[in-house]
PDB file of N, CA and C in Angstrom:
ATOM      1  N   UNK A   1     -34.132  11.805  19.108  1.00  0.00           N
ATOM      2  CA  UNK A   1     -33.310  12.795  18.452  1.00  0.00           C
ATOM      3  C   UNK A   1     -32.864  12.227  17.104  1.00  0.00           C
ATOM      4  N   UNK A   2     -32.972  12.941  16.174  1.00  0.00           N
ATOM      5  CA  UNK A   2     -32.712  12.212  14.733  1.00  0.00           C
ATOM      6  C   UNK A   2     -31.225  12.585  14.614  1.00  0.00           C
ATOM      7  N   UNK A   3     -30.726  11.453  14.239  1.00  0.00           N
ATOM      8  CA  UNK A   3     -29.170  11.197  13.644  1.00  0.00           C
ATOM      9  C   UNK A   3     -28.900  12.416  12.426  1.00  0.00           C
ATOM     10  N   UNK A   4     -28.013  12.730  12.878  1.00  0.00           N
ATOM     11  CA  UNK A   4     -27.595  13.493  11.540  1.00  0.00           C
ATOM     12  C   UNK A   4     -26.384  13.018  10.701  1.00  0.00           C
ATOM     13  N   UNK A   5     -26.702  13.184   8.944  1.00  0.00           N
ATOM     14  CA  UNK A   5     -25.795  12.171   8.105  1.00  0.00           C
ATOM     15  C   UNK A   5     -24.163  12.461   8.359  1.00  0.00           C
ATOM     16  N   UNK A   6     -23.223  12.209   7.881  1.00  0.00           N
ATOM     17  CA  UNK A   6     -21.838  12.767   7.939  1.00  0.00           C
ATOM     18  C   UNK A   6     -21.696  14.057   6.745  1.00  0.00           C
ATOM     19  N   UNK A   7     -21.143  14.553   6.687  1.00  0.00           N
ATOM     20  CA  UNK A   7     -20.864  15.303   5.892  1.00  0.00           C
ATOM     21  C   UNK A   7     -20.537  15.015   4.392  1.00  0.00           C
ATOM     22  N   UNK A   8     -21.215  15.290   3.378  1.00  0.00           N
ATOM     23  CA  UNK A   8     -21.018  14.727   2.111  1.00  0.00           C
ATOM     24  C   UNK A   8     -19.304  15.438   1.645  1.00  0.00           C
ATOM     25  N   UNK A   9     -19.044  15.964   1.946  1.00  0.00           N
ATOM     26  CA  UNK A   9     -17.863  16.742   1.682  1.00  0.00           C
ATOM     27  C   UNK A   9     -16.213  15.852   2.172  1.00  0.00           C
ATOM     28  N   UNK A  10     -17.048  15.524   3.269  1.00  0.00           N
ATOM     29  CA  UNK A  10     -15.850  14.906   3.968  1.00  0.00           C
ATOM     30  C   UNK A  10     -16.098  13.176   3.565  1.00  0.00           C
ATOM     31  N   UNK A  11     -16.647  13.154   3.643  1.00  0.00           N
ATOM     32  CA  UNK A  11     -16.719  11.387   2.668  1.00  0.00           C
ATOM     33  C   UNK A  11     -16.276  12.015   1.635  1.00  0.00           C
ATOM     34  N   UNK A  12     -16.178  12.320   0.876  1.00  0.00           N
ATOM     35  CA  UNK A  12     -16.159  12.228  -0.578  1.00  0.00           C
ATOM     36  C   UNK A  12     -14.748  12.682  -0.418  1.00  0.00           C
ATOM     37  N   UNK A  13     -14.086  13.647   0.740  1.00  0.00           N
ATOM     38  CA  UNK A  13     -12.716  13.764   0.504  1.00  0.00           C
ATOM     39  C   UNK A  13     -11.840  12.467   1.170  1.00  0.00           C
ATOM     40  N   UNK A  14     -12.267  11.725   1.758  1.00  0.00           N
ATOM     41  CA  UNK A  14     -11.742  10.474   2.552  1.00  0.00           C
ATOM     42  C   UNK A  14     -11.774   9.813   1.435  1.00  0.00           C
ATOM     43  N   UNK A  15     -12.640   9.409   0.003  1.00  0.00           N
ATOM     44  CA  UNK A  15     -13.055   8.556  -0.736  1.00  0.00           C
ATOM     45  C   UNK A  15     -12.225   8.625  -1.742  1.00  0.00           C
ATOM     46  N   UNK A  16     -11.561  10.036  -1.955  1.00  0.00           N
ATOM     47  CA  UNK A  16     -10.932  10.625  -2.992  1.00  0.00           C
ATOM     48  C   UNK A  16      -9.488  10.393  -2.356  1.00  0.00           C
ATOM     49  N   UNK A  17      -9.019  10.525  -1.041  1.00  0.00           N
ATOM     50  CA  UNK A  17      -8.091  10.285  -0.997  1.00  0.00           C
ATOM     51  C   UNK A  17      -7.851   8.562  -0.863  1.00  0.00           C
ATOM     52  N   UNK A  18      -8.568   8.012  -0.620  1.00  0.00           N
ATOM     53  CA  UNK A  18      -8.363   6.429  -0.600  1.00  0.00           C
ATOM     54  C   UNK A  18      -8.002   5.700  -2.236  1.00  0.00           C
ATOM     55  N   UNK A  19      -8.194   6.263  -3.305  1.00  0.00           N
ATOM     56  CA  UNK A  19      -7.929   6.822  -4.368  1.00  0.00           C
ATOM     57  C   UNK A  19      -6.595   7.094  -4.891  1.00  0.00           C
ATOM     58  N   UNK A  20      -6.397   8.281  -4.326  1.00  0.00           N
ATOM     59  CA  UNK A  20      -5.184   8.229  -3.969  1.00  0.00           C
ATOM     60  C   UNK A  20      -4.109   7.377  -3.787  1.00  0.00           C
ATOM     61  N   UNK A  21      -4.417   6.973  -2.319  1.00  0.00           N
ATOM     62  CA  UNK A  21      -3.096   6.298  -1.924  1.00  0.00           C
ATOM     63  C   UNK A  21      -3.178   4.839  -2.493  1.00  0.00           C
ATOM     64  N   UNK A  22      -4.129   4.219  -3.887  1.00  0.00           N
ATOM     65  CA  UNK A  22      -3.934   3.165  -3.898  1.00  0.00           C
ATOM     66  C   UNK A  22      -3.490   3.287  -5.397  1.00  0.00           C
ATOM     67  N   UNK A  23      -3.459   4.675  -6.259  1.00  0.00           N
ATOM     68  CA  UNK A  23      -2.488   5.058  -7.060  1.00  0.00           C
ATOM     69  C   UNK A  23      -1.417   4.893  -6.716  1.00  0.00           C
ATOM     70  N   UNK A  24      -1.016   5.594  -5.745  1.00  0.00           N
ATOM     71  CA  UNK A  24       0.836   5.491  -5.189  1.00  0.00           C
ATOM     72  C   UNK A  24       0.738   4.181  -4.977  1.00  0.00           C
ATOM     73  N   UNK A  25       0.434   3.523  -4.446  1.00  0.00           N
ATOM     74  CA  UNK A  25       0.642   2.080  -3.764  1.00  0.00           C
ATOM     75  C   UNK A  25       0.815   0.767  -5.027  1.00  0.00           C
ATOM     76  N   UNK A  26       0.636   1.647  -6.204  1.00  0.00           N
ATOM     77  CA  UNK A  26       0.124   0.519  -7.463  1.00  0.00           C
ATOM     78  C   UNK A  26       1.740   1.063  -7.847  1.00  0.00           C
ATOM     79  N   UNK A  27       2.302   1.778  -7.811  1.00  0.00           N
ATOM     80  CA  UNK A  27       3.930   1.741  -8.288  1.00  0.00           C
ATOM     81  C   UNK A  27       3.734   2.098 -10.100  1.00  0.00           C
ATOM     82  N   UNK A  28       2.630   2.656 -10.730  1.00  0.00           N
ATOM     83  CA  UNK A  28       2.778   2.197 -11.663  1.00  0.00           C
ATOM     84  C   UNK A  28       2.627   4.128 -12.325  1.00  0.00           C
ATOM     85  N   UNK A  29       2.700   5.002 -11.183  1.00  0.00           N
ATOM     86  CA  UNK A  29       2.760   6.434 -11.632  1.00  0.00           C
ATOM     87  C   UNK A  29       4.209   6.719 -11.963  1.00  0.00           C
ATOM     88  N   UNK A  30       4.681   7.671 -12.827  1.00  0.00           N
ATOM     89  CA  UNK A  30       5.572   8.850 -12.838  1.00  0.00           C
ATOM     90  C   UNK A  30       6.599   9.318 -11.497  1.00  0.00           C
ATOM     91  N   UNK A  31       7.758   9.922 -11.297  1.00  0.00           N
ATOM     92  CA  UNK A  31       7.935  10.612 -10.421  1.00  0.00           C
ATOM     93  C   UNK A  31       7.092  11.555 -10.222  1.00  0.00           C
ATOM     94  N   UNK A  32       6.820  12.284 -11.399  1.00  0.00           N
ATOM     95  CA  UNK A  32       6.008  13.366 -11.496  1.00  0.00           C
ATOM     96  C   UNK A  32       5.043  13.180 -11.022  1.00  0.00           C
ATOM     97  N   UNK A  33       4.071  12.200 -11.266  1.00  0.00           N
ATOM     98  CA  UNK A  33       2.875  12.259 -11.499  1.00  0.00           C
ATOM     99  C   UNK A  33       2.812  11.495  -9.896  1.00  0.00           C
ATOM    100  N   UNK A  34       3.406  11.079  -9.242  1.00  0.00           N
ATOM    101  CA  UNK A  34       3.878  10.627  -7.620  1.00  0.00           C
ATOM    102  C   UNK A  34       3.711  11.456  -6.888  1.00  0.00           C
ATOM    103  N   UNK A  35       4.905  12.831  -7.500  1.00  0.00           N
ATOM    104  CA  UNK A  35       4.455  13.950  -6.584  1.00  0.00           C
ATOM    105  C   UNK A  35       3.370  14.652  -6.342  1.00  0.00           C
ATOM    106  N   UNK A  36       2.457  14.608  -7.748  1.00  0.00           N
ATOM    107  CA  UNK A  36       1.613  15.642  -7.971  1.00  0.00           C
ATOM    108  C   UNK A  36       0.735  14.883  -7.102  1.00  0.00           C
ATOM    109  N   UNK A  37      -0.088  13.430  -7.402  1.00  0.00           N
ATOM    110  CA  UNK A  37      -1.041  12.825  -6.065  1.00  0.00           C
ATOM    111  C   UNK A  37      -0.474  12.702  -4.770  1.00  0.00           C
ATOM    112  N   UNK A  38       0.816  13.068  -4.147  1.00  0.00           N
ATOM    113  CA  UNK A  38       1.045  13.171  -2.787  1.00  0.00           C
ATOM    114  C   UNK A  38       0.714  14.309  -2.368  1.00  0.00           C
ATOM    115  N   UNK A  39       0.873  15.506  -3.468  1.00  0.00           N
ATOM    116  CA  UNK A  39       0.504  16.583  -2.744  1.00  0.00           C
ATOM    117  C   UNK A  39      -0.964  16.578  -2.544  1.00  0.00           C
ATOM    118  N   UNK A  40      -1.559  16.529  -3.419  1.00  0.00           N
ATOM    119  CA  UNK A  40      -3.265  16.063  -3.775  1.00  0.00           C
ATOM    120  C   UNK A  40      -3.519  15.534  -1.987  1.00  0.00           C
ATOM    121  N   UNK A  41      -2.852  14.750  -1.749  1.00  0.00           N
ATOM    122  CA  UNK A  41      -3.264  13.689  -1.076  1.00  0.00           C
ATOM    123  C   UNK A  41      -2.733  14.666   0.190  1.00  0.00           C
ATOM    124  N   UNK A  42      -2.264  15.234   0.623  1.00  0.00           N
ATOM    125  CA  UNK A  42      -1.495  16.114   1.440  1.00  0.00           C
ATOM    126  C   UNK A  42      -2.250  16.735   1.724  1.00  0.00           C
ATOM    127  N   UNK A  43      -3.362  17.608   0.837  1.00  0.00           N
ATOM    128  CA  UNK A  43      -4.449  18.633   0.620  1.00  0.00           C
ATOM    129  C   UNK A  43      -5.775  18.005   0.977  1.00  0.00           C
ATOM    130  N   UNK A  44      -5.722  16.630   0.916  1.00  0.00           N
ATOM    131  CA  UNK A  44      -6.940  15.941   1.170  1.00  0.00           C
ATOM    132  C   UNK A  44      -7.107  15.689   2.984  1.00  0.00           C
ATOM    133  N   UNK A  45      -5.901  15.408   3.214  1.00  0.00           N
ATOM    134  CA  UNK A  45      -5.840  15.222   4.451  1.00  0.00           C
ATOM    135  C   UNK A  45      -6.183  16.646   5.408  1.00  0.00           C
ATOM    136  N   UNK A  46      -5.154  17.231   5.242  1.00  0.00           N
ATOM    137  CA  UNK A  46      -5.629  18.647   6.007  1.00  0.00           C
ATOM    138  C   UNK A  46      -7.183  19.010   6.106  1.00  0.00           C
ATOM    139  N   UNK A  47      -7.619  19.062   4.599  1.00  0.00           N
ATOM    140  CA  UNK A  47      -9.401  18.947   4.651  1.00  0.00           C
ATOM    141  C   UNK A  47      -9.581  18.136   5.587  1.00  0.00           C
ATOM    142  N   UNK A  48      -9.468  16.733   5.565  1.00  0.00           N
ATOM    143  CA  UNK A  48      -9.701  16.166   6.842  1.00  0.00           C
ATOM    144  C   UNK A  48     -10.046  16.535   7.916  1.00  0.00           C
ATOM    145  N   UNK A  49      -8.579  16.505   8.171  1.00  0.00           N
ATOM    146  CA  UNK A  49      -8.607  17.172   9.260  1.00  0.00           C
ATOM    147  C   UNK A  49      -8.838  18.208  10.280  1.00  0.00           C
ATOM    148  N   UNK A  50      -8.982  19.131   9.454  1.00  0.00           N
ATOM    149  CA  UNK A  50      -9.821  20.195   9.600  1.00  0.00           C
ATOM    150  C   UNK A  50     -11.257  20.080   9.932  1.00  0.00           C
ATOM    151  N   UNK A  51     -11.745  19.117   8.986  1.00  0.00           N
ATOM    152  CA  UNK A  51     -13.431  18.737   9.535  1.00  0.00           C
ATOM    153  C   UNK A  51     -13.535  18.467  10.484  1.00  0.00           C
ATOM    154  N   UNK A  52     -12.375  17.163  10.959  1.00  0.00           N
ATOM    155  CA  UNK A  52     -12.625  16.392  12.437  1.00  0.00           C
ATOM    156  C   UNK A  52     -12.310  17.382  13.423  1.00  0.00           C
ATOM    157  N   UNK A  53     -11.425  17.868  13.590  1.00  0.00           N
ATOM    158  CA  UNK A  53     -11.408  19.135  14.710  1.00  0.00           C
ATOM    159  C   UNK A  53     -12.416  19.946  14.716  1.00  0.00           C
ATOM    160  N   UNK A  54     -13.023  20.530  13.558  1.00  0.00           N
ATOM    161  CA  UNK A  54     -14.307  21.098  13.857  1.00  0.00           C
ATOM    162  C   UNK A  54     -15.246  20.524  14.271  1.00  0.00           C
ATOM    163  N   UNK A  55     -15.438  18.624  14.184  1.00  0.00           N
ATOM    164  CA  UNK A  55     -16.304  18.305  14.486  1.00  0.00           C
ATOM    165  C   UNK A  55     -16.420  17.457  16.003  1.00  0.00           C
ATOM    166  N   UNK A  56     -14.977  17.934  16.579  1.00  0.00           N
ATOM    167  CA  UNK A  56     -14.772  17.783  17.188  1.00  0.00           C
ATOM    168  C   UNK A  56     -15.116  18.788  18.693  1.00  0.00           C
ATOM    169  N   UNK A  57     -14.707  20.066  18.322  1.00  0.00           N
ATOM    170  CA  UNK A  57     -14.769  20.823  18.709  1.00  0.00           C
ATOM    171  C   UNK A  57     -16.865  21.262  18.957  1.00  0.00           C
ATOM    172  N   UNK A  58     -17.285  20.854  18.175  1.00  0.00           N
ATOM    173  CA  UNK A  58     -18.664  20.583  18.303  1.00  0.00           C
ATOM    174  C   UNK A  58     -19.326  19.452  19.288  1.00  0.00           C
ATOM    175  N   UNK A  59     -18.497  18.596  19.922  1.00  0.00           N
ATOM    176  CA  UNK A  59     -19.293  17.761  20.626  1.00  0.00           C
ATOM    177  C   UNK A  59     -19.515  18.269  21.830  1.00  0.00           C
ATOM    178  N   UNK A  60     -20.401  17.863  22.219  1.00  0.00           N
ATOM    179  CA  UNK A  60     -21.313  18.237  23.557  1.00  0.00           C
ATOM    180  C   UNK A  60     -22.038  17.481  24.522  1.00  0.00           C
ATOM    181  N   UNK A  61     -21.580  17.415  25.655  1.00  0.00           N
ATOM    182  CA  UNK A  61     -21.742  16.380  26.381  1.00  0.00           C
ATOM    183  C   UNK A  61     -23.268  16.950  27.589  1.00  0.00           C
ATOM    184  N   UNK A  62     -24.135  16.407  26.544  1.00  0.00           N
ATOM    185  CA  UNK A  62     -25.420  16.397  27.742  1.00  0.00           C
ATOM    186  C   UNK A  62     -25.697  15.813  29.070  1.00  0.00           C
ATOM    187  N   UNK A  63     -26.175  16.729  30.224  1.00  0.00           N
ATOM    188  CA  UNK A  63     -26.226  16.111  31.175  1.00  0.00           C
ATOM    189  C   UNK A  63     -27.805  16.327  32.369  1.00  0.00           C
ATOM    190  N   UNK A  64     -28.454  15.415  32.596  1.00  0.00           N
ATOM    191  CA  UNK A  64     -29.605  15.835  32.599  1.00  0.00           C
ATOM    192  C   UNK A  64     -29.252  16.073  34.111  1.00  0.00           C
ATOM    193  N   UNK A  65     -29.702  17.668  34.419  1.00  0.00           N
ATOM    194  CA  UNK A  65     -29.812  18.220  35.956  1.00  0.00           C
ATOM    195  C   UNK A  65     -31.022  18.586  36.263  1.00  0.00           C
ATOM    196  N   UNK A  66     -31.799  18.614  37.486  1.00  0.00           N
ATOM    197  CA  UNK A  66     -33.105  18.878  37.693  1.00  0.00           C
ATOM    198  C   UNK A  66     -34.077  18.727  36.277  1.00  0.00           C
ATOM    199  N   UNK A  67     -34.127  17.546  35.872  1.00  0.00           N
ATOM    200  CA  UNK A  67     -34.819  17.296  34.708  1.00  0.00           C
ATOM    201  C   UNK A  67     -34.685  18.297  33.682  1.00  0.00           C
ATOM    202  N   UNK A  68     -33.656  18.753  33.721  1.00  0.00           N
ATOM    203  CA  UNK A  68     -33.847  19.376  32.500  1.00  0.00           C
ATOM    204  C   UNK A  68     -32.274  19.417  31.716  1.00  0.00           C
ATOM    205  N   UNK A  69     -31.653  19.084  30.305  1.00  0.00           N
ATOM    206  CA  UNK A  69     -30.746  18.648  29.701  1.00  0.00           C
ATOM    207  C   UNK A  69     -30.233  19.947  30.149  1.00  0.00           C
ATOM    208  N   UNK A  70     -28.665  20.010  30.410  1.00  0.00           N
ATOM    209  CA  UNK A  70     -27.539  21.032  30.241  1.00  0.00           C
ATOM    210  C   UNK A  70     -26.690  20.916  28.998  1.00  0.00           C
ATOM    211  N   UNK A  71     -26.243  21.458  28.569  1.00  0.00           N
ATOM    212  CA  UNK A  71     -25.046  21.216  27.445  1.00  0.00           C
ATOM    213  C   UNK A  71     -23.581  21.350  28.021  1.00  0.00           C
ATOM    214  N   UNK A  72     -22.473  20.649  28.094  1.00  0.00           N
ATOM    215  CA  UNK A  72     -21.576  21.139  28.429  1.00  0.00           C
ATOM    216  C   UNK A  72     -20.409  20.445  27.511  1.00  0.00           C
ATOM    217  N   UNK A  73     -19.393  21.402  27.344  1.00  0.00           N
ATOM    218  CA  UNK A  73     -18.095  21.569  26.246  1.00  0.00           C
ATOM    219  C   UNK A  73     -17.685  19.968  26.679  1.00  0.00           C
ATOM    220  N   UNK A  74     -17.339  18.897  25.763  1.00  0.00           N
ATOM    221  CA  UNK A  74     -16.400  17.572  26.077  1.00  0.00           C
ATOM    222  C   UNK A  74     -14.893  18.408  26.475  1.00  0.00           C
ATOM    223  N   UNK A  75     -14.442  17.804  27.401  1.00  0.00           N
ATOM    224  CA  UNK A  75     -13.026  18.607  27.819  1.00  0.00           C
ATOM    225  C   UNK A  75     -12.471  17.231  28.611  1.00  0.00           C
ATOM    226  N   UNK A  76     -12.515  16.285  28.326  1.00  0.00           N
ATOM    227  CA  UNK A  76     -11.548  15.661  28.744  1.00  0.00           C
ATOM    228  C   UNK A  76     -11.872  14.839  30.158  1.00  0.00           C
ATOM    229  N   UNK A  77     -12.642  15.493  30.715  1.00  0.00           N
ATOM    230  CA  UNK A  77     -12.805  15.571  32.553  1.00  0.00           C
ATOM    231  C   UNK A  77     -13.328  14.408  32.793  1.00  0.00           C
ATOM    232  N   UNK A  78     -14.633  14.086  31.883  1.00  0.00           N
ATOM    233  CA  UNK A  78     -15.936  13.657  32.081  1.00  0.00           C
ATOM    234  C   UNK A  78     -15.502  11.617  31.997  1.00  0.00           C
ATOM    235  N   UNK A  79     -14.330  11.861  31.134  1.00  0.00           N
ATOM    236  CA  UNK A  79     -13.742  10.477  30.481  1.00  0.00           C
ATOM    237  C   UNK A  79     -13.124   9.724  31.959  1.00  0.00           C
ATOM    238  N   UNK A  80     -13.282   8.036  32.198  1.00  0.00           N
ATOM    239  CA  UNK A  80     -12.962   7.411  33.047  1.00  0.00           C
ATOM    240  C   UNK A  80     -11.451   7.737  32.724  1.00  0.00           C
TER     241      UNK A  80
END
């Protein structure tokens, strides 16, 4: 089964916010200009997060029955 890449969207918003927080972290912005990349950074996250729940919500836990693969929803059950 071929791997599929990550999402260019979502790297690039993880990349952008890492960015971010090492602006704030450098002490060397504005109040202003503090607030404006927290919110940035506020907006980056939700994107986030949003991906991972969707991509979450996408996993699928194969299970081979009478030789042949089933698909079934990850829900928690399956985990020791």
């Amino acid at each position: 089964m071929a791997r599929q890449k990550k999402s260019p969207a979502f790297e690039q918003s993880l990349n952008d916010l890492q960015v971010l927080v090492e602006r704030l972290e450098s002490g060397d912005l504005s109040l202003e200009e503090s607030l404006t990349t927290f919110e940035q950074g506020i907006a980056l996250t939700r994107e986030c997060q949003s991906a991972l729940q969707n991509a979450e919500q996408r996993i699928q836990v194969l299970l081979e029955q009478n030789g042949t693969l089933t698909e079934k929803p990850l829900d928690g059950s399956l985990l020791p």
